[in-house]
N, C-alpha and C. Protein backbone atom coordinates (compact mmCIF):
# COMPACT_ATOMS: atom_id res chain seq x y z
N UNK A 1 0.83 -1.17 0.00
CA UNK A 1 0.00 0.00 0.00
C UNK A 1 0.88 1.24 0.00
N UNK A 2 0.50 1.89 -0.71
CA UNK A 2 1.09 3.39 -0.79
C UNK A 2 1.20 3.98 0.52
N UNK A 3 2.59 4.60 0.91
CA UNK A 3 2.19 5.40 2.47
C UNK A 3 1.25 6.69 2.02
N UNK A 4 0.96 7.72 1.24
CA UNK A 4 0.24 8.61 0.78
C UNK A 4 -1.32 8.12 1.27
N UNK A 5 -1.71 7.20 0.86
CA UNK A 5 -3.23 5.96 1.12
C UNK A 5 -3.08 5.77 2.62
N UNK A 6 -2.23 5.15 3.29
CA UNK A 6 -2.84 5.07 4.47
C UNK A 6 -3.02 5.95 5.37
N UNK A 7 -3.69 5.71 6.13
CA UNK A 7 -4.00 6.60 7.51
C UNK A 7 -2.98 6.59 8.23
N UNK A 8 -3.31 7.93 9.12
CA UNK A 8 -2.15 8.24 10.02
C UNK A 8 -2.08 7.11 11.05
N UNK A 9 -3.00 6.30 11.33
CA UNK A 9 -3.10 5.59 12.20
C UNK A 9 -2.30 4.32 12.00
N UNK A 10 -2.57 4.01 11.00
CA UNK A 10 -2.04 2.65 10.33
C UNK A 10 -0.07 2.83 10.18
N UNK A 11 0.29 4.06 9.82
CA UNK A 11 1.64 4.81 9.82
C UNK A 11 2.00 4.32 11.25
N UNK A 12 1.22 5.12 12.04
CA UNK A 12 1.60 5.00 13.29
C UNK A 12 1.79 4.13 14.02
N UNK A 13 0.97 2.52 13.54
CA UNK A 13 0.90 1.63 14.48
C UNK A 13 2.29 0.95 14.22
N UNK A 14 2.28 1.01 12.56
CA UNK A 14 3.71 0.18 11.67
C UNK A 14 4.92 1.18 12.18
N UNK A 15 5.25 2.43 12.84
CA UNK A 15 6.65 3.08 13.43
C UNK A 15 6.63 2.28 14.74
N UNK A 16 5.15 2.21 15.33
CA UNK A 16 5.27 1.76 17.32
C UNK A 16 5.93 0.11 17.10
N UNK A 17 5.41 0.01 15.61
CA UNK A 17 5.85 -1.94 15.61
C UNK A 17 7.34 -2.13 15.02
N UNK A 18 8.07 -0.87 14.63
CA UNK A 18 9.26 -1.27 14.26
C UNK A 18 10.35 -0.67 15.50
N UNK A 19 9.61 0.31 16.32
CA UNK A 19 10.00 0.83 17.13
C UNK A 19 10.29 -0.24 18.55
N UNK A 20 9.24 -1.17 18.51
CA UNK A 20 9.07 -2.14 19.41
C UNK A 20 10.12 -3.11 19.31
N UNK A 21 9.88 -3.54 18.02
CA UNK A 21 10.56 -4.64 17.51
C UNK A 21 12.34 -4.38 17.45
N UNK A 22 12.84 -3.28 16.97
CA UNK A 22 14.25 -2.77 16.87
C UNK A 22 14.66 -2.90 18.37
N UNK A 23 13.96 -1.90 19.52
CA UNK A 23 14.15 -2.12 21.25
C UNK A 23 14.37 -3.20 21.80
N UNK A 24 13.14 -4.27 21.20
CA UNK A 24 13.13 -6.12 22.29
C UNK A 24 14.46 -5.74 21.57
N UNK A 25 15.04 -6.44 20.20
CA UNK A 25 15.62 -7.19 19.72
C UNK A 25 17.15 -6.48 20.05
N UNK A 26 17.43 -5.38 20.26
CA UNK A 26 18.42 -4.42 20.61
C UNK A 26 18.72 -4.46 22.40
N UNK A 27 17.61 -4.72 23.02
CA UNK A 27 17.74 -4.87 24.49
C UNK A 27 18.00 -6.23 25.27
N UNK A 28 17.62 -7.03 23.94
CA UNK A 28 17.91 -8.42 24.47
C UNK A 28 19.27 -8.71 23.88
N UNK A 29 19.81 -8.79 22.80
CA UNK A 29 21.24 -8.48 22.73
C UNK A 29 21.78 -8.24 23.74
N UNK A 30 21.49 -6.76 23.99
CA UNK A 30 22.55 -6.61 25.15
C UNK A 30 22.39 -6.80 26.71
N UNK A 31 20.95 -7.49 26.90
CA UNK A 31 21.37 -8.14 28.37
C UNK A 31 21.42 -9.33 28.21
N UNK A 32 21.50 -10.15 27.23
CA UNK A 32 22.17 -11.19 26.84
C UNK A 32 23.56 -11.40 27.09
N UNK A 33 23.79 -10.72 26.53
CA UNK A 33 25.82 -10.56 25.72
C UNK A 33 25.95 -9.98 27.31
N UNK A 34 25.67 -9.45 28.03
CA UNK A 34 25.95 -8.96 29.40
C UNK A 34 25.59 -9.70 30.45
N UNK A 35 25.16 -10.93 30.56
CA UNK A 35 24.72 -11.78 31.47
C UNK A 35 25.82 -12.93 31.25
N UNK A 36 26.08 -12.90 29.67
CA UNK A 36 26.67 -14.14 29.54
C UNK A 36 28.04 -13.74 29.99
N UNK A 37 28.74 -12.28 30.21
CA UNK A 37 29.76 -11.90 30.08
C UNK A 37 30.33 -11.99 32.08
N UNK A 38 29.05 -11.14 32.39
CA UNK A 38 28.94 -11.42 34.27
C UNK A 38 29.31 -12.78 34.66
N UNK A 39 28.40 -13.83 34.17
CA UNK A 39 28.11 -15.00 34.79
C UNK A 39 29.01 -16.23 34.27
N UNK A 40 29.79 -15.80 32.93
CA UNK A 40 30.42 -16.42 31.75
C UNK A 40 30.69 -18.40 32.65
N UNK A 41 28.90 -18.48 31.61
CA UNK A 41 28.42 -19.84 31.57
C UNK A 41 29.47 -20.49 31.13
N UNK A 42 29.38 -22.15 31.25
CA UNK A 42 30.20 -22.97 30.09
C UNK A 42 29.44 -23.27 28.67
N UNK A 43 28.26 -22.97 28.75
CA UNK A 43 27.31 -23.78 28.05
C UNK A 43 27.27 -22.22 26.84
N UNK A 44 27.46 -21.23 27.28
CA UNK A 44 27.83 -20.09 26.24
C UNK A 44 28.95 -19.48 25.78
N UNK A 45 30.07 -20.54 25.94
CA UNK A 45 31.38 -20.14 25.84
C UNK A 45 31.67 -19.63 24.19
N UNK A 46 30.62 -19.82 23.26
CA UNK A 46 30.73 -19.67 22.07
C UNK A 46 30.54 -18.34 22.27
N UNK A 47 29.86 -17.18 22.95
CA UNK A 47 29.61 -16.26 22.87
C UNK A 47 30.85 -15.00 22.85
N UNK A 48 32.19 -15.84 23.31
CA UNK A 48 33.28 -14.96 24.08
C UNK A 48 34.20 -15.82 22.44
N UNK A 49 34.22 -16.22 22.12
CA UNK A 49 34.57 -16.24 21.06
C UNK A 49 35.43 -14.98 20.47
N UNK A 50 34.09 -14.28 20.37
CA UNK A 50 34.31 -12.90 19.51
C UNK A 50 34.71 -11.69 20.44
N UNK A 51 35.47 -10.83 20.49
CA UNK A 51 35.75 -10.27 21.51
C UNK A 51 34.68 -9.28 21.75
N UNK A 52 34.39 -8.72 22.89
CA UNK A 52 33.23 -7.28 23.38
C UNK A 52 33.22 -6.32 22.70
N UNK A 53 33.90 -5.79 21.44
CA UNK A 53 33.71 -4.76 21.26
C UNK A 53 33.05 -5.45 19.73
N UNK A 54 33.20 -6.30 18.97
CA UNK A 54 32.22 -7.29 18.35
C UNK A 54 30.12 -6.92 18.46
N UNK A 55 30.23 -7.55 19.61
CA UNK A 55 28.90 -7.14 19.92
C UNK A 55 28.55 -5.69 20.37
N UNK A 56 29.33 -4.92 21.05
CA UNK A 56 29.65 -3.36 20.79
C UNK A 56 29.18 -2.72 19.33
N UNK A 57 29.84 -3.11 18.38
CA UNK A 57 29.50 -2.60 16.82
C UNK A 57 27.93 -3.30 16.11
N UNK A 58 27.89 -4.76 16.85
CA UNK A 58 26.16 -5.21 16.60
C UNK A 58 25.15 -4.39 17.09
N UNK A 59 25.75 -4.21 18.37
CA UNK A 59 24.39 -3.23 19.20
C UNK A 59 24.40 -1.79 18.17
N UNK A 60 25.32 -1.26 18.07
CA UNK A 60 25.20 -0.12 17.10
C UNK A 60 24.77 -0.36 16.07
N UNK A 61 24.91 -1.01 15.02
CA UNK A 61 24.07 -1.05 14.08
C UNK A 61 22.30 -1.41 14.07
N UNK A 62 21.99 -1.69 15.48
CA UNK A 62 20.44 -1.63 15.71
C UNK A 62 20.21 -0.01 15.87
N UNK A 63 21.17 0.53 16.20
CA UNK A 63 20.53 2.33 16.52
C UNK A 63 20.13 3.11 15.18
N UNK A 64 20.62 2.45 13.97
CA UNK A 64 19.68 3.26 13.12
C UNK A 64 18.42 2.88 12.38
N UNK A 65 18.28 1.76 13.01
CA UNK A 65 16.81 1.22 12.53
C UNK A 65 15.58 2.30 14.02
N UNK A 66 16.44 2.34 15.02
CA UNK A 66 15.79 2.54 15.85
C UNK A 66 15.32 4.56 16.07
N UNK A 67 16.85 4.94 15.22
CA UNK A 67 16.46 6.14 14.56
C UNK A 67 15.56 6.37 13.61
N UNK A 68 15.55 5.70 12.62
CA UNK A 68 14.56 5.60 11.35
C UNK A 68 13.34 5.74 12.40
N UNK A 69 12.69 5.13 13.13
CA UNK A 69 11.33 5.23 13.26
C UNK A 69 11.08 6.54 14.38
N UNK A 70 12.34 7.39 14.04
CA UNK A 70 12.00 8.69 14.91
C UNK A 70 11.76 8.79 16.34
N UNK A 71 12.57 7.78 16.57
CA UNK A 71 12.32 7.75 18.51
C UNK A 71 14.11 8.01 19.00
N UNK A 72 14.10 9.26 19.18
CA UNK A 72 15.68 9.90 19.29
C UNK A 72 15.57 9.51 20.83
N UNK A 73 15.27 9.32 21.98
CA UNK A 73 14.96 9.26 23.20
C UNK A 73 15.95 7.54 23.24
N UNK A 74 14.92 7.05 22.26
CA UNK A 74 15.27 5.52 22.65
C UNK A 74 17.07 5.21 22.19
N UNK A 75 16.66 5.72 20.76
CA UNK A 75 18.19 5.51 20.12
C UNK A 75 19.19 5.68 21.13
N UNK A 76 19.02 7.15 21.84
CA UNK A 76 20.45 7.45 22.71
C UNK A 76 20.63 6.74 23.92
N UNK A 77 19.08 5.74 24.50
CA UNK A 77 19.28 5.27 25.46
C UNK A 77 20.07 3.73 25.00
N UNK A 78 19.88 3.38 24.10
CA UNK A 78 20.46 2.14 23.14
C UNK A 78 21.92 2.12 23.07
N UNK A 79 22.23 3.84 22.25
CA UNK A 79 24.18 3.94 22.18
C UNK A 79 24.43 3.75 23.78
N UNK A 80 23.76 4.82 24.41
CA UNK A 80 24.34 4.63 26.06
C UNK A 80 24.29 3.18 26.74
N UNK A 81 24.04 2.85 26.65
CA UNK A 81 24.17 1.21 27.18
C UNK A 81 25.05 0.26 26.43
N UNK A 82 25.07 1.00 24.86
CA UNK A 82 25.68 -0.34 24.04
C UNK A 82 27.23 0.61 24.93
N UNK A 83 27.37 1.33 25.08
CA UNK A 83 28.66 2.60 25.36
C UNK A 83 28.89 1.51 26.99
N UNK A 84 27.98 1.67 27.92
CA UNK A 84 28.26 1.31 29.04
C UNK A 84 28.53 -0.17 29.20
N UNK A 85 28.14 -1.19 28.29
CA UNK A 85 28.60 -2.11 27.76
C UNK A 85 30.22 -2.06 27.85
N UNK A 86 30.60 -1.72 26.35
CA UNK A 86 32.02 -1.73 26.29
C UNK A 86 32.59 -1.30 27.18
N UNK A 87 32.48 -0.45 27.92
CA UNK A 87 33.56 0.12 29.20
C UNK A 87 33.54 -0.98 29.84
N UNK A 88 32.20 -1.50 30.41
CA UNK A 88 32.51 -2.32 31.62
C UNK A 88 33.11 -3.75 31.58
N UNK A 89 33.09 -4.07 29.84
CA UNK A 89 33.13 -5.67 29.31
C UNK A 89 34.76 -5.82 28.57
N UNK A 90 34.84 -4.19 27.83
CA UNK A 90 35.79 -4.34 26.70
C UNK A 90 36.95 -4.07 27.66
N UNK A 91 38.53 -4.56 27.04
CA UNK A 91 39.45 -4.12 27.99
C UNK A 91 40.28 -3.36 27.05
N UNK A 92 40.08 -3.76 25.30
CA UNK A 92 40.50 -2.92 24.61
C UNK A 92 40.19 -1.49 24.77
N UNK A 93 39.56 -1.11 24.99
CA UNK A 93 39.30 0.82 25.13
C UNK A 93 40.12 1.24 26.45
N UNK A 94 39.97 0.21 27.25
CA UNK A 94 41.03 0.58 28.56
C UNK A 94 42.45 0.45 28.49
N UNK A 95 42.55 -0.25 27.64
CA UNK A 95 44.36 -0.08 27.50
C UNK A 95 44.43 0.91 26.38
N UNK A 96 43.55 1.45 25.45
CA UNK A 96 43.71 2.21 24.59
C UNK A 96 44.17 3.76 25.77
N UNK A 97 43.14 4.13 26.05
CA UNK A 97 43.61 5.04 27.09
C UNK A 97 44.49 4.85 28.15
N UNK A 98 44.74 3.96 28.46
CA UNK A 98 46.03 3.77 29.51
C UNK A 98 47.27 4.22 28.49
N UNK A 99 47.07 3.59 27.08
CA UNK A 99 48.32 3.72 26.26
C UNK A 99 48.41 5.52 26.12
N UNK A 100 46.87 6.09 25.89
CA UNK A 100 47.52 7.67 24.98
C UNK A 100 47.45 8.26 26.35
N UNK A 101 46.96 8.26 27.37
CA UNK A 101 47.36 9.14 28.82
C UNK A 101 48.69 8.59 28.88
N UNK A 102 49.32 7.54 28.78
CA UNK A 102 50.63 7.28 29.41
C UNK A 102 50.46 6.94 30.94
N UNK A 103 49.51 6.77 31.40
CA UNK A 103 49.70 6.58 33.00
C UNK A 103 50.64 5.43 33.30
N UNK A 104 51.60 5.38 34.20
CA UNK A 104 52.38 5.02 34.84
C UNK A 104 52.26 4.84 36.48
N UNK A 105 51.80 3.04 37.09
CA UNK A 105 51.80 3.23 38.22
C UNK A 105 53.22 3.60 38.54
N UNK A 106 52.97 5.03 40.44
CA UNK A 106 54.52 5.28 40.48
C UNK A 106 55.13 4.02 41.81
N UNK A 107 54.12 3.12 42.19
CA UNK A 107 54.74 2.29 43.08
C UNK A 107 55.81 1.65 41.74
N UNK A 108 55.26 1.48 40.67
CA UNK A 108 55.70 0.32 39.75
C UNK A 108 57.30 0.98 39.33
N UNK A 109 57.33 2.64 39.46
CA UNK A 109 58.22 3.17 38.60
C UNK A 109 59.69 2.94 39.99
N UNK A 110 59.06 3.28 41.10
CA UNK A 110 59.79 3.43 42.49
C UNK A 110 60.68 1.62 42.47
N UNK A 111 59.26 0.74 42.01
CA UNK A 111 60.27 -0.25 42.71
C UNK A 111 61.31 -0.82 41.32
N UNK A 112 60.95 -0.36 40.17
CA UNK A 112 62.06 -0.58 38.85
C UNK A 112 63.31 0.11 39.29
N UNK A 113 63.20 1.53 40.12
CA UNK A 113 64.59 2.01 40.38
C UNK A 113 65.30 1.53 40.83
N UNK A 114 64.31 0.97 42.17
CA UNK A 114 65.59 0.07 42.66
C UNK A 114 65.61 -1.20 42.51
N UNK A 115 64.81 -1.57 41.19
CA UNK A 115 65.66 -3.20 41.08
C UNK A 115 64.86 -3.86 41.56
N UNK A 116 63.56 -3.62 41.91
CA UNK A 116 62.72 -5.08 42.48
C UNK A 116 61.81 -4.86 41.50
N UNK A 117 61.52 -4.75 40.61
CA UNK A 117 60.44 -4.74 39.30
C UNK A 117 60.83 -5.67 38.01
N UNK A 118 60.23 -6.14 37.16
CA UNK A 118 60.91 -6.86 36.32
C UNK A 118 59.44 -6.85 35.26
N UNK A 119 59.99 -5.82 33.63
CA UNK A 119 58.94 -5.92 33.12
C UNK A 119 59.04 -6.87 32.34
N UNK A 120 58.11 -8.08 31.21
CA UNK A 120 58.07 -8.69 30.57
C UNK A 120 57.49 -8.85 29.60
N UNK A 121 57.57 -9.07 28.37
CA UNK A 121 56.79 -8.70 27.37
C UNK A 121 56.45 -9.69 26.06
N UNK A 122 55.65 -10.55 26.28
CA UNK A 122 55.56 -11.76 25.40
C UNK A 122 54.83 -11.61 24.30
N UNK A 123 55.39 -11.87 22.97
CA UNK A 123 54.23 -12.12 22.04
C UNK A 123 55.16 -13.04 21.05
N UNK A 124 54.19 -13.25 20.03
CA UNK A 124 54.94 -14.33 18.69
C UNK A 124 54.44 -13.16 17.70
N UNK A 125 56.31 -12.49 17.20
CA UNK A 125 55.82 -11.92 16.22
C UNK A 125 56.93 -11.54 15.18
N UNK A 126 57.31 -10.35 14.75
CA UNK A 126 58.68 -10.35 13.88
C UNK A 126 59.61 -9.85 14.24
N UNK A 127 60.95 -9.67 13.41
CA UNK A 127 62.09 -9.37 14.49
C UNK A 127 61.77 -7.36 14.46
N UNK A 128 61.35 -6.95 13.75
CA UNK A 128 61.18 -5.55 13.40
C UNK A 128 60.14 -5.32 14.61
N UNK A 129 59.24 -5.90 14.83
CA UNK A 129 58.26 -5.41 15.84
C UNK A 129 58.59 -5.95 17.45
N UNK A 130 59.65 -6.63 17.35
CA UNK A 130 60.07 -6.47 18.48
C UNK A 130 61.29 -5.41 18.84
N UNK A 131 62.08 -5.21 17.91
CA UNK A 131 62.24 -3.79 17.68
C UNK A 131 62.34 -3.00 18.29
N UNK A 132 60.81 -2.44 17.69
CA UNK A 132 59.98 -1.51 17.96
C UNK A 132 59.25 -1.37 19.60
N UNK A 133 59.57 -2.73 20.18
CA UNK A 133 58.79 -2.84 21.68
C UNK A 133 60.21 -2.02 22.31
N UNK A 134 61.56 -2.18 21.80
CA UNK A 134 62.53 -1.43 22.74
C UNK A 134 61.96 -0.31 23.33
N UNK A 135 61.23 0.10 22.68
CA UNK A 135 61.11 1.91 23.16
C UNK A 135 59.98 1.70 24.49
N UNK A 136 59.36 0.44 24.78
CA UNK A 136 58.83 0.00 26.51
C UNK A 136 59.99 -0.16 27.23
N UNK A 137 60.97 0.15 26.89
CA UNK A 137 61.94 -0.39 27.94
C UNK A 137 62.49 -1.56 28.46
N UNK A 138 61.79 -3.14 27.77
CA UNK A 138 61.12 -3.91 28.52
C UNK A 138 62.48 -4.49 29.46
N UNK A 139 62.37 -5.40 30.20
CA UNK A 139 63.76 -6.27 30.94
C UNK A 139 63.79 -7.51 29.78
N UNK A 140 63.17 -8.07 29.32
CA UNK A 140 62.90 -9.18 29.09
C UNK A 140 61.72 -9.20 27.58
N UNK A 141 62.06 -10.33 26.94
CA UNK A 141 60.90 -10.11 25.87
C UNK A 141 61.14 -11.38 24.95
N UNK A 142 59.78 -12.29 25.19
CA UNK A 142 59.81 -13.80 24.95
C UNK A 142 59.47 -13.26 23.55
N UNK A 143 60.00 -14.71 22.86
CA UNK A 143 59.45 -14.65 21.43
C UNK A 143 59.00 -15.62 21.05
């Protein structure tokens, strides 16, 4: 049916039903993916698979269906949660900012001076990018 032809009513009921439908399906996601993450079942171990910021970018892509039906209220309550999500789940955004602040615990810096600290730095990777880790300082650095 033409939207021009229908009634405002009929408009209206089909925004409350996509409006409805985008929310369950956007709210259960994420107290899903957040229950499983709290309680991290065995029986949902498939879920951790993918790392948190994964389902981070799923939940966002429900916010513009949830924009389309003109409910700006809901949308921002949607980013804000998919947002409060990642902080509390993701650890990538937390070392992202640990990395560009530079914070430095100073117990950690006090006890490297004198020799009771020992940093370590493991990964499997190339000789150039380990390298490149010199500039951490590290003591040590598995390969």
């Amino acid at each position: 049916m033409n939207d021009s032809r229908q009634s405002p009513l009929t408009r209206s009921s089909e925004r409350v039903t996509k409006l409805i439908g985008a929310a369950t399906i956007g709210m259960a996601l994420w107290v899903s993916v957040s229950v499983y993450n709290i309680l991290q079942p065995d029986i949902c171990a498939a879920v951790t698979v993918y790392p948190n910021w994964c389902w981070f970018v799923g939940g966002l892509f429900l916010a513009p269906i949830l924009f389309k039906t003109k409910s700006r209220w809901m949308t921002l309550i949607s980013i804000g949660l998919w947002f409060v999500f990642l902080i509390g789940f993701a650890d990538t955004p937390l070392s992202i900012w640990r990395e560009l602040l530079d914070t430095t615990d100073s117990e950690w810096v006090a006890a490297r001076k004198d020799q009771q600290a020992l940093r370590v730095i493991s990964l499997n990777c190339s000789k150039q990018s380990i390298l490149a880790l010199k500039q951490k300082i590290p003591d040590l650095i598995l390969e």
